[in-house]
PDB file of N, CA and C in Angstrom:
ATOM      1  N   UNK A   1      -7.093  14.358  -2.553  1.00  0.00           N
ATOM      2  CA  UNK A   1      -5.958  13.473  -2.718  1.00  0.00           C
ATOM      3  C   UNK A   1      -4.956  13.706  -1.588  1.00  0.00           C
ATOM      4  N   UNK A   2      -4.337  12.930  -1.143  1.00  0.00           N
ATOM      5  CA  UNK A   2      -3.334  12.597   0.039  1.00  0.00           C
ATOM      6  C   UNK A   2      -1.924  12.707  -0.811  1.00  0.00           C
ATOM      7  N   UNK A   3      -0.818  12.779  -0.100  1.00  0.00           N
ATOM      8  CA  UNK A   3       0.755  12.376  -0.612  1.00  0.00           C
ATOM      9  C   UNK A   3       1.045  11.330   0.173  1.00  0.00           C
ATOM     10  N   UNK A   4       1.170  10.420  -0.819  1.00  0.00           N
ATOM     11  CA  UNK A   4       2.251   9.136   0.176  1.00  0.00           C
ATOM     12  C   UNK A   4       3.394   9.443   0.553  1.00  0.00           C
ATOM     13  N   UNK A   5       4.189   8.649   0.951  1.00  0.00           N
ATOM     14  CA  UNK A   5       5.852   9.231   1.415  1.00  0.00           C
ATOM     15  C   UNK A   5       6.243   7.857   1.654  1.00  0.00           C
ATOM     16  N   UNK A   6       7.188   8.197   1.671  1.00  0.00           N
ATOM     17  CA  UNK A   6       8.167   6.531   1.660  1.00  0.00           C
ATOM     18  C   UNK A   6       7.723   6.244   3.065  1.00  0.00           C
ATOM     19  N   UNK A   7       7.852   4.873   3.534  1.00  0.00           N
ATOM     20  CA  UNK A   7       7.366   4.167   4.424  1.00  0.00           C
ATOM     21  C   UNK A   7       5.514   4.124   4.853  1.00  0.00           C
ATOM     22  N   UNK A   8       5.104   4.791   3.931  1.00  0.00           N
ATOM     23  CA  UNK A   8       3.936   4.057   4.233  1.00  0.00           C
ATOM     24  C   UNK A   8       3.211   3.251   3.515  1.00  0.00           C
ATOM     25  N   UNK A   9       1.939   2.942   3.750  1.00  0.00           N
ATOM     26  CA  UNK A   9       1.464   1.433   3.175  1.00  0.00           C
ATOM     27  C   UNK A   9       1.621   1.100   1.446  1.00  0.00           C
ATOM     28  N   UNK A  10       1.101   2.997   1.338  1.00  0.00           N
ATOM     29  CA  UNK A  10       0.453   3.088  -0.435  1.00  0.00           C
ATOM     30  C   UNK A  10       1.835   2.451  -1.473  1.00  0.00           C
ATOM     31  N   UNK A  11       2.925   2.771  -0.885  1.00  0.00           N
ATOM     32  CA  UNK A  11       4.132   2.933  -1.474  1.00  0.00           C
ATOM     33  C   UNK A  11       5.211   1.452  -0.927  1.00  0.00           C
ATOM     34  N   UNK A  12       4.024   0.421  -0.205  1.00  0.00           N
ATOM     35  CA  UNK A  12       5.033  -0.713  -0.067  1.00  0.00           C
ATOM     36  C   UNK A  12       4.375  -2.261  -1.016  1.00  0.00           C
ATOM     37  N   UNK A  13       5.038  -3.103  -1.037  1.00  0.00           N
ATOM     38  CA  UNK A  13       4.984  -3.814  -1.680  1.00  0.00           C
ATOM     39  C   UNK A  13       3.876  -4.994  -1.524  1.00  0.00           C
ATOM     40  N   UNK A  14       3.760  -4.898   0.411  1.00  0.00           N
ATOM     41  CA  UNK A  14       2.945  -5.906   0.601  1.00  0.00           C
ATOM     42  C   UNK A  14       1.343  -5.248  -0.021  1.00  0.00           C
ATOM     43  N   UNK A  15       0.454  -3.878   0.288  1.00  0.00           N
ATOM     44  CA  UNK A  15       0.146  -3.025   0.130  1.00  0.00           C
ATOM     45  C   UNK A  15      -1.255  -3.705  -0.968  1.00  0.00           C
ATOM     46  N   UNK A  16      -2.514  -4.092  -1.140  1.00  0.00           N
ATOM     47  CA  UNK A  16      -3.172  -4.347  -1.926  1.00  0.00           C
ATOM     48  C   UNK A  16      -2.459  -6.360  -2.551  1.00  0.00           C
ATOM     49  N   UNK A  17      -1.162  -6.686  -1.553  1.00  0.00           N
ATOM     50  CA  UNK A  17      -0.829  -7.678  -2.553  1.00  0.00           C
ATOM     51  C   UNK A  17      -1.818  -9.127  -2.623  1.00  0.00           C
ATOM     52  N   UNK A  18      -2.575  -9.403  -1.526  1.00  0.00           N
ATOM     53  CA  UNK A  18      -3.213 -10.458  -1.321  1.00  0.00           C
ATOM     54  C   UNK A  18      -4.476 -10.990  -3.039  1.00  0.00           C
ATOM     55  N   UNK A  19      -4.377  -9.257  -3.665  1.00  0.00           N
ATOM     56  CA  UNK A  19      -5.355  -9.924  -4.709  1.00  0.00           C
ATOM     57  C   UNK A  19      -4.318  -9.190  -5.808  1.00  0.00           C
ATOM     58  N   UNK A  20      -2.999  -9.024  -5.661  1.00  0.00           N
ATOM     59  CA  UNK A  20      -2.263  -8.708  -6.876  1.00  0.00           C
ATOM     60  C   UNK A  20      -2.554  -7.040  -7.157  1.00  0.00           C
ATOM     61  N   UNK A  21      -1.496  -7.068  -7.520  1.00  0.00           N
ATOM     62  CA  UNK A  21      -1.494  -5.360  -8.238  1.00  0.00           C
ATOM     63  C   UNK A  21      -2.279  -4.927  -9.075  1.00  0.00           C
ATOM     64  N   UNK A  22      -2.894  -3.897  -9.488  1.00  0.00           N
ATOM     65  CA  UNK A  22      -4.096  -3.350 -10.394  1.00  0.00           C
ATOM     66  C   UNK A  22      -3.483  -1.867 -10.881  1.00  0.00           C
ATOM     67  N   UNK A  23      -3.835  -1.467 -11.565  1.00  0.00           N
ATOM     68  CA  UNK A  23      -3.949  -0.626 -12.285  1.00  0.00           C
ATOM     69  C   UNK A  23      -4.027   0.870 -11.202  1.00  0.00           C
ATOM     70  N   UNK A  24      -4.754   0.846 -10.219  1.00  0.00           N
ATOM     71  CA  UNK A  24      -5.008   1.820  -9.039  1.00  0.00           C
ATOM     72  C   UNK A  24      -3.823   1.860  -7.980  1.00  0.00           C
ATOM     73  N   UNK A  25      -3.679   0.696  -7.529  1.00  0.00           N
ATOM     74  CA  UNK A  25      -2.037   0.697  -7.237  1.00  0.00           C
ATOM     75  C   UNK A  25      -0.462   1.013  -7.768  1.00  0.00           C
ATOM     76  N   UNK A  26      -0.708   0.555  -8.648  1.00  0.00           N
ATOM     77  CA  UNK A  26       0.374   1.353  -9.785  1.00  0.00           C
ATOM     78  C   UNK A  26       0.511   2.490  -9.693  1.00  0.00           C
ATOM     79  N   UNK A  27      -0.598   3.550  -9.828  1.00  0.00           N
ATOM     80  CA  UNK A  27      -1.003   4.707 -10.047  1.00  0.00           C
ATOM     81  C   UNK A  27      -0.268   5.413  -8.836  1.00  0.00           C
ATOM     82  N   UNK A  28      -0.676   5.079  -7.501  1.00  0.00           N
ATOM     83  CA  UNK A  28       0.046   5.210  -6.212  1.00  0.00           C
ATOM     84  C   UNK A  28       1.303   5.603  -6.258  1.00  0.00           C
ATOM     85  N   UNK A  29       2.129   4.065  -6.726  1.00  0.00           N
ATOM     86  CA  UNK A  29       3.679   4.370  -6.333  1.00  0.00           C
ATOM     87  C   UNK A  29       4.055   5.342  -7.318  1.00  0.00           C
ATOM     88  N   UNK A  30       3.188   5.496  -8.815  1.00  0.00           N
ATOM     89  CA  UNK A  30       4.372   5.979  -9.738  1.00  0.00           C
ATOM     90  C   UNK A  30       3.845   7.468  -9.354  1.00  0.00           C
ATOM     91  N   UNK A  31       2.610   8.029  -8.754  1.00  0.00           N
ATOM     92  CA  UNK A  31       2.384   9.509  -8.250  1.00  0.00           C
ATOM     93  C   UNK A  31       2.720  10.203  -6.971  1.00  0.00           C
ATOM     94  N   UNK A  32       2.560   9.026  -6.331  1.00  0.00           N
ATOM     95  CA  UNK A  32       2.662   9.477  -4.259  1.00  0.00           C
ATOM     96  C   UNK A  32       1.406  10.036  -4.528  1.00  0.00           C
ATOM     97  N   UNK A  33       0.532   9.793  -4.684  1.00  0.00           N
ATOM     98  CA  UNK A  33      -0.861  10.363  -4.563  1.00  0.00           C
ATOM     99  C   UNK A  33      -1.697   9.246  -4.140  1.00  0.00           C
ATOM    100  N   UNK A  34      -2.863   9.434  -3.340  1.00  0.00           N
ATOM    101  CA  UNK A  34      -4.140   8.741  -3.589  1.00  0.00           C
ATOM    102  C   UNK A  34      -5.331   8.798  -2.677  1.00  0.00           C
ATOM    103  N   UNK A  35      -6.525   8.697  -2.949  1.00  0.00           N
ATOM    104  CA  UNK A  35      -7.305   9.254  -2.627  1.00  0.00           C
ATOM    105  C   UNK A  35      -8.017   8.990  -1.072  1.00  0.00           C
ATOM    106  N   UNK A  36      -8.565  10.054  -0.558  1.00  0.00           N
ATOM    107  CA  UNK A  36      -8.085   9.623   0.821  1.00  0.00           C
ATOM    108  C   UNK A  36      -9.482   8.260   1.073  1.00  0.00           C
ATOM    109  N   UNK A  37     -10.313   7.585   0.134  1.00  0.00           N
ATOM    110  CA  UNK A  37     -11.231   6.597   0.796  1.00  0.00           C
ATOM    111  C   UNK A  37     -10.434   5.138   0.118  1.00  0.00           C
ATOM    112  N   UNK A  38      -9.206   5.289  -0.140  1.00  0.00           N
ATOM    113  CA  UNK A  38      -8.550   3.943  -0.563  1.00  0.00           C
ATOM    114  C   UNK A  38      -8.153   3.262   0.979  1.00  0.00           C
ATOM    115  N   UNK A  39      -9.093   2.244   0.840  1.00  0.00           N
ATOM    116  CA  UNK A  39      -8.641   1.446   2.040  1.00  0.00           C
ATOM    117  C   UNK A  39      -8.354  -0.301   1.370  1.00  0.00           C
ATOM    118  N   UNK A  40      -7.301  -1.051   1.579  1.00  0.00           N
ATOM    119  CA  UNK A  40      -6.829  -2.416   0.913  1.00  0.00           C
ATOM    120  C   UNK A  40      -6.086  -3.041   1.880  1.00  0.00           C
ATOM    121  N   UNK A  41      -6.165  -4.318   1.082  1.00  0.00           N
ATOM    122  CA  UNK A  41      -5.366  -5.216   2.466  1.00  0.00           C
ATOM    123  C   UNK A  41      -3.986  -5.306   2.453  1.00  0.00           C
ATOM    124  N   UNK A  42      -3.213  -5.771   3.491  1.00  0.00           N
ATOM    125  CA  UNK A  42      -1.814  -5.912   4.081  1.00  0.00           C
ATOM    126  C   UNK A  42      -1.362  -7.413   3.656  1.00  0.00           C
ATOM    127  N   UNK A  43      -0.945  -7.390   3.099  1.00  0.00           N
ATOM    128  CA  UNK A  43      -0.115  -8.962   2.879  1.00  0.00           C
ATOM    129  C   UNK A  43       1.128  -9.243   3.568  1.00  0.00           C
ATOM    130  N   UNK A  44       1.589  -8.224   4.201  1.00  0.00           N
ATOM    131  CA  UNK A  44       2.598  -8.613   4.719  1.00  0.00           C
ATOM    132  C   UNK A  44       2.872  -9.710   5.923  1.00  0.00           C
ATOM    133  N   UNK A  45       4.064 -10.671   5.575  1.00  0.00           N
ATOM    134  CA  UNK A  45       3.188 -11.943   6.146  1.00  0.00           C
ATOM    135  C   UNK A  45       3.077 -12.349   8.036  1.00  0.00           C
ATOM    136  N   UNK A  46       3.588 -10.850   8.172  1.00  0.00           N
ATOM    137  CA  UNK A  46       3.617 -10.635   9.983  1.00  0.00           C
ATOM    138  C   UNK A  46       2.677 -10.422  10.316  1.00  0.00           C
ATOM    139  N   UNK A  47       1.150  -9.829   9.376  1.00  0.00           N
ATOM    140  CA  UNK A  47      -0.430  -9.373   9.248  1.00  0.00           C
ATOM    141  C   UNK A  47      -0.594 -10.142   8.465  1.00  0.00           C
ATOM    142  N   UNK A  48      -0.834 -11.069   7.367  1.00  0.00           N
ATOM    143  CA  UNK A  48      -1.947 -11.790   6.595  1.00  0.00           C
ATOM    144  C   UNK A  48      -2.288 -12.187   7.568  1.00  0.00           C
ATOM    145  N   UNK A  49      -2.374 -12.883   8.562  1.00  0.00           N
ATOM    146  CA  UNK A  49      -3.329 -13.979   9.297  1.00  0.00           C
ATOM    147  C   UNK A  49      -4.690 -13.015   9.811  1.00  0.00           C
ATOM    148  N   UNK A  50      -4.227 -11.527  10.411  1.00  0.00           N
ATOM    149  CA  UNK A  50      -4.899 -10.410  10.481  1.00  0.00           C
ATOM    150  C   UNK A  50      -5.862  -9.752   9.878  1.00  0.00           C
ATOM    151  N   UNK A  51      -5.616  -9.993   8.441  1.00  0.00           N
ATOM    152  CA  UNK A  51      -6.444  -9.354   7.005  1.00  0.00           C
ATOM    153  C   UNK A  51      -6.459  -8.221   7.570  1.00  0.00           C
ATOM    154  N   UNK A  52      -5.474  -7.239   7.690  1.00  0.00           N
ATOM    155  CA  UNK A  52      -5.645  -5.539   7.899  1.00  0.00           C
ATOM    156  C   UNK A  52      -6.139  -5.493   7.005  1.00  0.00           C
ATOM    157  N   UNK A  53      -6.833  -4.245   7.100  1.00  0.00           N
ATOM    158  CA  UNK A  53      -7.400  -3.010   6.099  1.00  0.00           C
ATOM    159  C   UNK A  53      -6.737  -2.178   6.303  1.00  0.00           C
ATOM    160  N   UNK A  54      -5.855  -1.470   5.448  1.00  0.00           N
ATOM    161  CA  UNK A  54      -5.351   0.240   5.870  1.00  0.00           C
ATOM    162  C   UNK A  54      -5.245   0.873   4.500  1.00  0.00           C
ATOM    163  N   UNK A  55      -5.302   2.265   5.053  1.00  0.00           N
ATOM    164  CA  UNK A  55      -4.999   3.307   3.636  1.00  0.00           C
ATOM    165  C   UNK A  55      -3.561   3.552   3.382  1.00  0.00           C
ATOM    166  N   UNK A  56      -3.521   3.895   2.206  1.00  0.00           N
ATOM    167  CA  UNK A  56      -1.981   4.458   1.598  1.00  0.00           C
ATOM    168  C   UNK A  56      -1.230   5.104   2.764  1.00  0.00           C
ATOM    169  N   UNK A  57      -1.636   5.683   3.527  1.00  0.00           N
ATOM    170  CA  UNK A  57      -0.889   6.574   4.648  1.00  0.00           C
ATOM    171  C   UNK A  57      -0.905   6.452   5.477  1.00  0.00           C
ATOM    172  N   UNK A  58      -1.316   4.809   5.900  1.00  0.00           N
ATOM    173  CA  UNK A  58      -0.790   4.436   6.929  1.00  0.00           C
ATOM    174  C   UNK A  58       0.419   3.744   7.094  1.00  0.00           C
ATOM    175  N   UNK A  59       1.161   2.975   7.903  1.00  0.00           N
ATOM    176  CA  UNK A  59       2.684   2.527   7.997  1.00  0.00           C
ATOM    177  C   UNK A  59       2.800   1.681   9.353  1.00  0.00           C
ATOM    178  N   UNK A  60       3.809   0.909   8.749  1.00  0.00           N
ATOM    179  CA  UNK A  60       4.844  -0.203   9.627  1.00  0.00           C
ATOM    180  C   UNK A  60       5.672  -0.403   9.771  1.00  0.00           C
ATOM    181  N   UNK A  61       6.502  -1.259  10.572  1.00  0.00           N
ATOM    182  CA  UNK A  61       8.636  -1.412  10.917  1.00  0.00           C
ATOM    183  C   UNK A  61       8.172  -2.393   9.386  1.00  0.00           C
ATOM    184  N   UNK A  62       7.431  -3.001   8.917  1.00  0.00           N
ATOM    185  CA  UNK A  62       7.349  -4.116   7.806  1.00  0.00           C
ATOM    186  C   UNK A  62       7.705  -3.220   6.748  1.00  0.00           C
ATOM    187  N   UNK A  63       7.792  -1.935   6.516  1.00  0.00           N
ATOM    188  CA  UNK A  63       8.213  -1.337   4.941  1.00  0.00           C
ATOM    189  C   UNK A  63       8.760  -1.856   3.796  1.00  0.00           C
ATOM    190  N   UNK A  64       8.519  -2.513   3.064  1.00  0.00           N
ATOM    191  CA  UNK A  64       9.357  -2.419   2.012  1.00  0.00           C
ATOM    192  C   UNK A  64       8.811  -1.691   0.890  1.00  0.00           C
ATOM    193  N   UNK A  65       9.645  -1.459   0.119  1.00  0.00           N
ATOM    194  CA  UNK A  65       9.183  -0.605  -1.173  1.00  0.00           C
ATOM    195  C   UNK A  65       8.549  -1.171  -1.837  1.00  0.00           C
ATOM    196  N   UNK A  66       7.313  -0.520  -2.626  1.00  0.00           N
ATOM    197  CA  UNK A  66       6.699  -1.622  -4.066  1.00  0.00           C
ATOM    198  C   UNK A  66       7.799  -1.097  -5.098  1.00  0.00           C
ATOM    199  N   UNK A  67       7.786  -2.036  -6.105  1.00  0.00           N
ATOM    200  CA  UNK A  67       8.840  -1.427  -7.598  1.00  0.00           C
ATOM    201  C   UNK A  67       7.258  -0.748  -8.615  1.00  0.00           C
ATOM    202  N   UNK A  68       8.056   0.347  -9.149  1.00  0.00           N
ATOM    203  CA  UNK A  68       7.009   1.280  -9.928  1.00  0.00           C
ATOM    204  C   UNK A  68       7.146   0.562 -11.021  1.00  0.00           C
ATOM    205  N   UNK A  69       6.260   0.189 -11.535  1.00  0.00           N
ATOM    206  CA  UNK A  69       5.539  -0.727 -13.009  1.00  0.00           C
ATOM    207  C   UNK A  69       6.417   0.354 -13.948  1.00  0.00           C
TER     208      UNK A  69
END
């Protein structure tokens, strides 16, 4: 398991949003944990056209926070 930290992917909002929040994402913001083969897409809409793939621990100037369920 990894620690997220504020500003990176696991812990922002765009973060997995293209197919909606799940149950595994949740898990993320409300632990700062997750495992290091979580790789999901970027919705953020400066990358959708892109379809990134990145893990929880990666990061962008795009940060915003997800809200913890």
């Amino acid at each position: 398991m990894q620690t997220v930290m504020d500003g990176q992917c696991g812990l922002c909002t765009h973060f997995g949003e293209p197919h909606g929040g799940n149950d595994k994402l949740v898990t993320i913001v409300q632990s700062h944990k997750a495992d290091e083969h979580i790789v999901d897409e970027c919705g953020h809409p400066k990358h959708a056209s892109l379809h990134l793939k990145v893990t929880p621990i990666s990061g962008c100037d795009g940060f915003q926070p997800a809200k913890a369920a």
